[in-house]
Structures are given as structure tokens and as C-alpha cells.
C-alpha atoms as a PDB file:
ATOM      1  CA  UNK A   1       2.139  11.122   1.615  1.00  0.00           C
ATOM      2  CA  UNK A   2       2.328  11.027  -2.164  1.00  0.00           C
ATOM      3  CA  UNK A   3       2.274   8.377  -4.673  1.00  0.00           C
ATOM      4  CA  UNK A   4       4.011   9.142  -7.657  1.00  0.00           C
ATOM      5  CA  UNK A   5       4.284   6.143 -10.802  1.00  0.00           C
ATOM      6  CA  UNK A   6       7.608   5.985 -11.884  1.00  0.00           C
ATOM      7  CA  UNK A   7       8.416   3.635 -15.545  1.00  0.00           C
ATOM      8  CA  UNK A   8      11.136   1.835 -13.559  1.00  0.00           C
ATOM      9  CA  UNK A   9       8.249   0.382 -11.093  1.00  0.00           C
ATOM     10  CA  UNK A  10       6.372  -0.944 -13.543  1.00  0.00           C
ATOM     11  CA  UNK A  11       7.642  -4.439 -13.219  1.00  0.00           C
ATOM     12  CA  UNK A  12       7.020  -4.016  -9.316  1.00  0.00           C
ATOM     13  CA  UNK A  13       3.437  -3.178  -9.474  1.00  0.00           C
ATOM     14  CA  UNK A  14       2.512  -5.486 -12.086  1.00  0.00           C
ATOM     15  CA  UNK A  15       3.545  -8.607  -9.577  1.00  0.00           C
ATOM     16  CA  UNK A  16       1.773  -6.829  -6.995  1.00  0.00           C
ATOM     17  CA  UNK A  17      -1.297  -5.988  -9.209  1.00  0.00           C
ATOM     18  CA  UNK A  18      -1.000  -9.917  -9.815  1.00  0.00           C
ATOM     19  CA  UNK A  19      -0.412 -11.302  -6.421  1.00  0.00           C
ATOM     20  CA  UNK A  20      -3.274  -8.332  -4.616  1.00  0.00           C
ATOM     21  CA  UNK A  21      -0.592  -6.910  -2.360  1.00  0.00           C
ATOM     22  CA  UNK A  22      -1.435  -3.304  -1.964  1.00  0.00           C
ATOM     23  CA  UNK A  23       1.432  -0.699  -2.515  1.00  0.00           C
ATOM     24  CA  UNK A  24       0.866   0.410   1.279  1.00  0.00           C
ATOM     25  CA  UNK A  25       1.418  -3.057   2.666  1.00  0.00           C
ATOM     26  CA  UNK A  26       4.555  -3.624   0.399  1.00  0.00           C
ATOM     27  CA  UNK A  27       5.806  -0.482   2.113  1.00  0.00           C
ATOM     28  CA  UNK A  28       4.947  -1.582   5.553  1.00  0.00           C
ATOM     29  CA  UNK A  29       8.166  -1.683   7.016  1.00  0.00           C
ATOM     30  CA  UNK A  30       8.797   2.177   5.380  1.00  0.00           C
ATOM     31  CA  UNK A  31       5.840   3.624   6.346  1.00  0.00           C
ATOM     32  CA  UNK A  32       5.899   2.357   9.960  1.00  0.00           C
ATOM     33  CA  UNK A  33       9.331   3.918  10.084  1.00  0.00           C
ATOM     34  CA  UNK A  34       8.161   7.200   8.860  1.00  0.00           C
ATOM     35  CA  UNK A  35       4.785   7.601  10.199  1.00  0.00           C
ATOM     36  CA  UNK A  36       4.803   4.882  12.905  1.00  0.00           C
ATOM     37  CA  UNK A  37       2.874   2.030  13.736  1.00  0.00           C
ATOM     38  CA  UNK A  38      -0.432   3.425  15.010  1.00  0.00           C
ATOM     39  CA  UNK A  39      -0.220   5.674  11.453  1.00  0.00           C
ATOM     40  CA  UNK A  40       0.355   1.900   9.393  1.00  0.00           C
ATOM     41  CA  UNK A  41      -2.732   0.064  11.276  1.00  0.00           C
ATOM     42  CA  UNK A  42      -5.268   2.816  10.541  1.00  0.00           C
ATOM     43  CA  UNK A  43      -4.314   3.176   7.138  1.00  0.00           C
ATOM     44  CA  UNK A  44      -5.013  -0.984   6.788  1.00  0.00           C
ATOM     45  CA  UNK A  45      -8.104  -0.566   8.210  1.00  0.00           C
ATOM     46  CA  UNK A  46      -9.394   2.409   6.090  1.00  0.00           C
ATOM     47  CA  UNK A  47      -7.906   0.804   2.754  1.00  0.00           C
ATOM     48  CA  UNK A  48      -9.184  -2.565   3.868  1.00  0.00           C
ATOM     49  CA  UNK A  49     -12.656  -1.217   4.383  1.00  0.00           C
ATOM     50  CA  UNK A  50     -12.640   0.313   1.115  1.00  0.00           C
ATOM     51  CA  UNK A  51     -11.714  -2.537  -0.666  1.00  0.00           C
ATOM     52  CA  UNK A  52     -14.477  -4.257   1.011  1.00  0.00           C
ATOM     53  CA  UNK A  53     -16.648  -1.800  -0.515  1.00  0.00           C
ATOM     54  CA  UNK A  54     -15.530  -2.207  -3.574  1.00  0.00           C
ATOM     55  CA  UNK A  55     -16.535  -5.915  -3.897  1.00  0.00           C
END
């Protein structure tokens, strides 16, 4: 999975950077498609343990 910024998302992850949504959870619906559900709940747990960490 890549993650590429693009100048016509800015606006997007600004708001999201202001209301703390994660790009991955914005995507939910997208990456469960693609990758499935089991995929989607183990990334929220890794990326919500790391932003744990981070406080």
C-alpha cells in the first residue's frame, strides 16, 4: 500500500489534520474493499498503538 501526497488533497488532509481522523480510517470503506476487513482491524490496532506511543 502506498501513500502518495497529491496538491489537490491538500484541502482534504488539512480538515483531517484538524478534526484527528487518520488517512487510513477516512479510507475505511476502500481499504476494507481492497484488503478486507481482518486487513482494516489490524491496521487500527497497530496505528492506534502507535499513536498511543506517541503521547
Amino acid at each position: 500500500m502506498n501513500y502518495d501526497r497529491w496538491d489537490v488533497c491538500k484541502p482534504a488532509c488539512k480538515n483531517g489534520n484538524k478534526l484527528k481522523v487518520p488517512v487510513y480510517r477516512f479510507l475505511k470503506e476502500a481499504i476494507t474493499r481492497k484488503y478486507g476487513t481482518e486487513f482494516y482491524e489490524v491496521l487500527d490496532k497497530i496505528a492506534t498503538k502507535q499513536y498511543e506511543n506517541e503521547i
